[in-house]
N, C-alpha and C. Protein backbone atom coordinates (compact mmCIF):
# COMPACT_ATOMS: atom_id res chain seq x y z
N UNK A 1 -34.65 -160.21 -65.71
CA UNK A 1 -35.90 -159.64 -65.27
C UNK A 1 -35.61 -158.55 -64.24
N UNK A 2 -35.77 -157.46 -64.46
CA UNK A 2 -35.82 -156.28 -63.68
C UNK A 2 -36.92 -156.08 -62.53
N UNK A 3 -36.72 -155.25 -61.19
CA UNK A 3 -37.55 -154.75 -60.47
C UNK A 3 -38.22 -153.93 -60.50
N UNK A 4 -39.65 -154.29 -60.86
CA UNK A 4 -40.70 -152.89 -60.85
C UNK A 4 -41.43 -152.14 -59.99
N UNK A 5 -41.78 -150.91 -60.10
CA UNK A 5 -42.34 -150.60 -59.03
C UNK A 5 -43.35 -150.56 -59.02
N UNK A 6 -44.15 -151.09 -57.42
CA UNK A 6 -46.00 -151.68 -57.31
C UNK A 6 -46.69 -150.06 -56.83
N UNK A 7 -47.76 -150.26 -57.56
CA UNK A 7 -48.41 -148.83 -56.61
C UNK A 7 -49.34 -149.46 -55.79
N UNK A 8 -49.23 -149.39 -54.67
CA UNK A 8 -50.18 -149.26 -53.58
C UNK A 8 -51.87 -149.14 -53.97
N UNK A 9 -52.87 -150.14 -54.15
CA UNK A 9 -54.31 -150.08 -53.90
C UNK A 9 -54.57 -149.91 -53.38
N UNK A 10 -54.34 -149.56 -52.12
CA UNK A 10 -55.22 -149.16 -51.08
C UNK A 10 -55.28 -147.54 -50.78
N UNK A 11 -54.70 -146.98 -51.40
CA UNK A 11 -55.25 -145.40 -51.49
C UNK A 11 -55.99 -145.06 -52.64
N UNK A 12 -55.89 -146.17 -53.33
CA UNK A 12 -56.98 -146.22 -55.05
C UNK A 12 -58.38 -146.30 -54.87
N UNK A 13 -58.32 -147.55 -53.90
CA UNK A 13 -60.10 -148.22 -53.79
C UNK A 13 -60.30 -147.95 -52.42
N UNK A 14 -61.72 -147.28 -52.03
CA UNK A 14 -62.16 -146.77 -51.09
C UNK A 14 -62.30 -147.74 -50.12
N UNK A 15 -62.65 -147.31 -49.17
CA UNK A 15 -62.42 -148.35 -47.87
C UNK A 15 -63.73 -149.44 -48.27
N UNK A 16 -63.65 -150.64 -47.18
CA UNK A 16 -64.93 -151.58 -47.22
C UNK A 16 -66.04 -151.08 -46.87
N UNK A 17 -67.13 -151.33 -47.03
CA UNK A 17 -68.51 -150.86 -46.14
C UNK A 17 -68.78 -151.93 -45.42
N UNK A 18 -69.75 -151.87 -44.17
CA UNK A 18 -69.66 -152.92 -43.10
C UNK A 18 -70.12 -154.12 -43.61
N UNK A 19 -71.04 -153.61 -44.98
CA UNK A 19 -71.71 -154.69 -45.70
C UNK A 19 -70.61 -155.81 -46.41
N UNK A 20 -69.51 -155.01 -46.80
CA UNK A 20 -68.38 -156.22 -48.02
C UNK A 20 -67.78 -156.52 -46.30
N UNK A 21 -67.71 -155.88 -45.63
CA UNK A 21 -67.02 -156.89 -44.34
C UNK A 21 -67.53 -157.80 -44.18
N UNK A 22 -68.70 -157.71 -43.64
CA UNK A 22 -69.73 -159.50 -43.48
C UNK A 22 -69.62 -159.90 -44.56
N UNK A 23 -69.98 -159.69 -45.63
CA UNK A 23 -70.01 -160.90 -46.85
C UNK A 23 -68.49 -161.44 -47.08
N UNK A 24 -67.20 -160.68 -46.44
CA UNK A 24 -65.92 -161.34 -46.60
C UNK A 24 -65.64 -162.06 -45.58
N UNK A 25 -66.27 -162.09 -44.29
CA UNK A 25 -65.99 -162.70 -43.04
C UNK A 25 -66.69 -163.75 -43.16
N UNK A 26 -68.20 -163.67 -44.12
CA UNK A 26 -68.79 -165.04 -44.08
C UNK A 26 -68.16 -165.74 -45.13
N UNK A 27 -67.77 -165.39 -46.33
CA UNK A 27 -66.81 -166.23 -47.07
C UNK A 27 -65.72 -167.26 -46.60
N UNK A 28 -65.12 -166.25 -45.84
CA UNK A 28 -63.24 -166.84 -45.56
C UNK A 28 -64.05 -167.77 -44.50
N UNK A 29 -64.93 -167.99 -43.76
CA UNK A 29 -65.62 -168.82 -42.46
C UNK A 29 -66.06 -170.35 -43.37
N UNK A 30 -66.97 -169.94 -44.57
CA UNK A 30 -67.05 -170.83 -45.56
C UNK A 30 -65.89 -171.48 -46.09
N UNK A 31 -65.24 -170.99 -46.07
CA UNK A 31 -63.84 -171.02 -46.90
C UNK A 31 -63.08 -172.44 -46.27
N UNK A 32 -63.18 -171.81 -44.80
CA UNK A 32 -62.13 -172.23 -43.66
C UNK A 32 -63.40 -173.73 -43.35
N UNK A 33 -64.56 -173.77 -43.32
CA UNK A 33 -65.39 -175.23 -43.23
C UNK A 33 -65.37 -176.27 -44.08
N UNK A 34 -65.02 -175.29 -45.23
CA UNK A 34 -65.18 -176.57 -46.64
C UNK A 34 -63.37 -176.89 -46.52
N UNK A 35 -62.36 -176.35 -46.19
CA UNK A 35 -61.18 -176.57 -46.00
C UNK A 35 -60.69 -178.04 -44.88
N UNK A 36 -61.25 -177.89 -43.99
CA UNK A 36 -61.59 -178.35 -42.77
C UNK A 36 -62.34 -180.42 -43.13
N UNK A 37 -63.49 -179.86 -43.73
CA UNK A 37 -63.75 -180.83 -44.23
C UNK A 37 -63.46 -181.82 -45.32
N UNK A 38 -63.19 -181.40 -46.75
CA UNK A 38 -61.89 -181.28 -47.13
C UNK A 38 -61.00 -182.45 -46.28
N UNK A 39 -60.57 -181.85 -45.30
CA UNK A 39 -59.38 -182.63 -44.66
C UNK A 39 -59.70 -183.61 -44.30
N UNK A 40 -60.95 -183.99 -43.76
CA UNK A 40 -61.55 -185.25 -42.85
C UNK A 40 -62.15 -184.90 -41.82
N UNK A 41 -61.65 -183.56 -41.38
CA UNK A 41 -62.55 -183.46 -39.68
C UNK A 41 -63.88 -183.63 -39.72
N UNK A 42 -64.12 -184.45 -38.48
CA UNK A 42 -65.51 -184.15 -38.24
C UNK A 42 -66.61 -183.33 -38.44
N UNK A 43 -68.06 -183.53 -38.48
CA UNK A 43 -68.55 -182.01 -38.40
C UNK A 43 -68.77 -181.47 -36.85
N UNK A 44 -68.98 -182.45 -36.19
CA UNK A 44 -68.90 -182.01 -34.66
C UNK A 44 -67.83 -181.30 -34.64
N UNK A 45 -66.51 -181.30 -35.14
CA UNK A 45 -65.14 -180.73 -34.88
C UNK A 45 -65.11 -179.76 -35.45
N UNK A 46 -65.72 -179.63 -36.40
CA UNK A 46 -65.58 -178.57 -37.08
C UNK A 46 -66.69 -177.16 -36.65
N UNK A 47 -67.56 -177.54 -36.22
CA UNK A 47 -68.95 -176.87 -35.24
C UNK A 47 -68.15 -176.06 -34.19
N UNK A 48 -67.40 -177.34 -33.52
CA UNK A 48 -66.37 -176.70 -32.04
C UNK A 48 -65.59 -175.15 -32.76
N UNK A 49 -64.85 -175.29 -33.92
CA UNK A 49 -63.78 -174.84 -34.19
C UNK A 49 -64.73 -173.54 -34.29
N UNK A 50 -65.72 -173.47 -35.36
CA UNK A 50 -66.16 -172.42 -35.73
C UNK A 50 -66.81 -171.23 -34.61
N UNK A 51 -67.38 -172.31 -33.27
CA UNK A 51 -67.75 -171.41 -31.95
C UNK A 51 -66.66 -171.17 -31.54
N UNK A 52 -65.67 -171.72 -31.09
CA UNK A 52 -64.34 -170.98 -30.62
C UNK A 52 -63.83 -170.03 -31.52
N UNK A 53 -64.39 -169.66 -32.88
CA UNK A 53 -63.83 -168.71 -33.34
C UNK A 53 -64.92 -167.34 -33.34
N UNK A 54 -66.24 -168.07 -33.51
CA UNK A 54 -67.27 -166.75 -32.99
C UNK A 54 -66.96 -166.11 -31.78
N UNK A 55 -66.82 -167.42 -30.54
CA UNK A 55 -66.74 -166.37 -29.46
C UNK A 55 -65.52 -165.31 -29.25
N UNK A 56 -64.13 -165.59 -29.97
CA UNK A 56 -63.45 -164.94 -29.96
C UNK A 56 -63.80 -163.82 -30.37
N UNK A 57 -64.30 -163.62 -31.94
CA UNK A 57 -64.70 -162.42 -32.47
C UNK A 57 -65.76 -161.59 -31.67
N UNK A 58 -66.34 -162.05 -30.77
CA UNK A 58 -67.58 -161.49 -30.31
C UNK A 58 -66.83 -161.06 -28.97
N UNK A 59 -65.82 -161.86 -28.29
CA UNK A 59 -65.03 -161.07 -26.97
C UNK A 59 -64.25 -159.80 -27.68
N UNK A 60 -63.65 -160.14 -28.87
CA UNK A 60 -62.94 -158.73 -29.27
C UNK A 60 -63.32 -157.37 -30.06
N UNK A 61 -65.12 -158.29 -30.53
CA UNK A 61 -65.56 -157.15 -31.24
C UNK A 61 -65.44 -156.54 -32.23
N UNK A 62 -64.41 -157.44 -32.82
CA UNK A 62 -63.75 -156.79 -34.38
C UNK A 62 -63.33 -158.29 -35.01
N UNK A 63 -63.72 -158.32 -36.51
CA UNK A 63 -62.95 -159.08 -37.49
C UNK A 63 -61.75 -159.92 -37.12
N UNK A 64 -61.48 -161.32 -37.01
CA UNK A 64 -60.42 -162.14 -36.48
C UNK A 64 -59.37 -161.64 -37.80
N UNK A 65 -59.19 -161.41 -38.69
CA UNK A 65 -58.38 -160.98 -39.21
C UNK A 65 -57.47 -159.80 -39.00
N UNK A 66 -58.80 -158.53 -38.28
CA UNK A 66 -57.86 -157.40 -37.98
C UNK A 66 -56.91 -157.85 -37.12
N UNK A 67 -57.58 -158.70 -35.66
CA UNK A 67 -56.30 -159.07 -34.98
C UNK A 67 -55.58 -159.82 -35.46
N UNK A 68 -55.44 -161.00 -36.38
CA UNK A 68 -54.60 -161.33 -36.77
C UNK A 68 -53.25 -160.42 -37.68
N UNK A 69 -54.01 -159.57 -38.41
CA UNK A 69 -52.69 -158.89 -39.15
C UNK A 69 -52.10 -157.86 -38.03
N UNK A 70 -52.48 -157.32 -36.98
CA UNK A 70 -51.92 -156.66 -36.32
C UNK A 70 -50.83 -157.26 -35.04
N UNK A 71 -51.16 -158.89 -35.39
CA UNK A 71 -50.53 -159.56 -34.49
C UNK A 71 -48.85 -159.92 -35.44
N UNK A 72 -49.45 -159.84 -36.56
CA UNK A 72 -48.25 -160.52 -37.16
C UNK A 72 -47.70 -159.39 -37.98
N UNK A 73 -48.10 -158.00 -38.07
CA UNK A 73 -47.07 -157.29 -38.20
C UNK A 73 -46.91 -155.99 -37.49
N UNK A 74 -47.23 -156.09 -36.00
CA UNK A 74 -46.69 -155.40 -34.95
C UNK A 74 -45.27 -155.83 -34.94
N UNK A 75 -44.19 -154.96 -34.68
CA UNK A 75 -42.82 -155.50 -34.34
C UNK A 75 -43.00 -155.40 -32.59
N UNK A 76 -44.19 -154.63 -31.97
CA UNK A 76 -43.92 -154.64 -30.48
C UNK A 76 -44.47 -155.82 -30.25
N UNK A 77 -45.26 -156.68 -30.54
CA UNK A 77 -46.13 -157.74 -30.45
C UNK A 77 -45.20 -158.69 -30.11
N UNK A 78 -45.50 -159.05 -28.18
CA UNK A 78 -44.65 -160.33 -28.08
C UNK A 78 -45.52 -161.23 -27.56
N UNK A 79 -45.25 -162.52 -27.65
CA UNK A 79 -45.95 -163.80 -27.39
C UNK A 79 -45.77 -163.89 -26.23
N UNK A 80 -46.98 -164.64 -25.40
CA UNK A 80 -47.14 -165.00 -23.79
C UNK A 80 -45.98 -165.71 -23.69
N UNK A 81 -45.53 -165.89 -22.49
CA UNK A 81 -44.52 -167.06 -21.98
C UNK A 81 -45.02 -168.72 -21.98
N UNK A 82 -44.13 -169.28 -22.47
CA UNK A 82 -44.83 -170.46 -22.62
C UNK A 82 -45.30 -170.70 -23.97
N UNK A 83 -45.39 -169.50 -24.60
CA UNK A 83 -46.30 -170.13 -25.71
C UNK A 83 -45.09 -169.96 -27.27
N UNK A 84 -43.76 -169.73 -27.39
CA UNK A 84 -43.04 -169.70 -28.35
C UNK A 84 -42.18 -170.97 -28.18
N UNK A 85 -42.36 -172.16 -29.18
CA UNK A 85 -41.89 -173.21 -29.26
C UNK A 85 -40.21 -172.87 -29.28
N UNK A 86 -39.71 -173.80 -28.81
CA UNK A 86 -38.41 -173.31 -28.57
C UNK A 86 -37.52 -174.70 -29.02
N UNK A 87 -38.17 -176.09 -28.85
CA UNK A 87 -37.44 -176.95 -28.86
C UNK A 87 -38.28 -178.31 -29.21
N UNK A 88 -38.77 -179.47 -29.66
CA UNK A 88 -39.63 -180.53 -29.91
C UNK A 88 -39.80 -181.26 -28.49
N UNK A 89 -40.55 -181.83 -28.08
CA UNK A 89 -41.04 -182.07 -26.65
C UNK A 89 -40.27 -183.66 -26.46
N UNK A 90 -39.44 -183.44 -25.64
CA UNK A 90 -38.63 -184.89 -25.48
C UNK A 90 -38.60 -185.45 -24.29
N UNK A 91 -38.97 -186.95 -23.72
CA UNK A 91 -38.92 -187.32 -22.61
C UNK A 91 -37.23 -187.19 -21.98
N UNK A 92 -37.93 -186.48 -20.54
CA UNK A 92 -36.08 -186.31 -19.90
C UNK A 92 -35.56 -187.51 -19.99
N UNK A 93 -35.89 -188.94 -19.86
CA UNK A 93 -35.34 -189.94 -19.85
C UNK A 93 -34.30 -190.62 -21.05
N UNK A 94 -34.64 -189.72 -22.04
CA UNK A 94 -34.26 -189.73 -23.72
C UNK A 94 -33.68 -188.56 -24.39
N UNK A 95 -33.50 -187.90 -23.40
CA UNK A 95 -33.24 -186.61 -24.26
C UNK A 95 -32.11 -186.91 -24.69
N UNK A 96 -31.30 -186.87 -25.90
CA UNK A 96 -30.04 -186.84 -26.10
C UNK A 96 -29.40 -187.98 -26.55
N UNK A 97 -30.55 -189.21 -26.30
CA UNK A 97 -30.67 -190.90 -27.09
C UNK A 97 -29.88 -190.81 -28.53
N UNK A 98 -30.77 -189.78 -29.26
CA UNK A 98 -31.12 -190.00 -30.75
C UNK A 98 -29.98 -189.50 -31.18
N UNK A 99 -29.72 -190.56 -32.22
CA UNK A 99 -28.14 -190.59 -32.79
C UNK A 99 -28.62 -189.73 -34.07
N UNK A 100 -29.53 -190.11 -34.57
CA UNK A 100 -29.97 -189.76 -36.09
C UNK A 100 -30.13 -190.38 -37.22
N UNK A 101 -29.73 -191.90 -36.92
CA UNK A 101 -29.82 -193.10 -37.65
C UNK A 101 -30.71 -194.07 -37.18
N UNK A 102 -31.36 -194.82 -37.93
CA UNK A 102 -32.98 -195.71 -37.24
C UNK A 102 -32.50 -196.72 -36.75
């Protein structure tokens, strides 16, 4: 199987109008509730999740997706301190216990 070459859609099909934005933001929101539930969460939990995600969008003013793709493919984009897992959370009292056998 050989490598082919993709042409780019997005200089094909014209940009969104603000209108397919809301109807795609209320989708993937739908999307992300019936997913959610789905899983078992609560609906109280799931209520929480969805205001912590309005108010975000409403502090930044733009689509949680734009920031998301610009978060994850900025190469300048670095993570707060503290917040890049580095290691599994081990009591100091144990660190270094675990043989690897039960």
């Amino acid at each position: 199987m050989g490598v082919k070459a993709v042409r780019d859609l997005r200089s094909i099909r014209p940009a969104a109008s603000a209108e397919e934005l809301e109807r795609f933001e209320t989708d993937v929101l739908a999307e992300f509730v019936l997913a959610r539930s789905a899983a078992g969460l609560a609906d109280a939990t799931i209520r929480g999740d969805l205001s912590n995600l309005e108010q975000m969008r409403t502090w930044f003013g733009r689509p949680l997706w734009e920031m998301a793709r610009q978060l994850l493919t900025d190469p300048h984009t670095t993570s707060p301190p503290g917040s890049t897992p580095t290691r599994a959370h081990t009591h100091p009292d144990t660190a270094g216990e675990h043989s690897g056998s039960p």
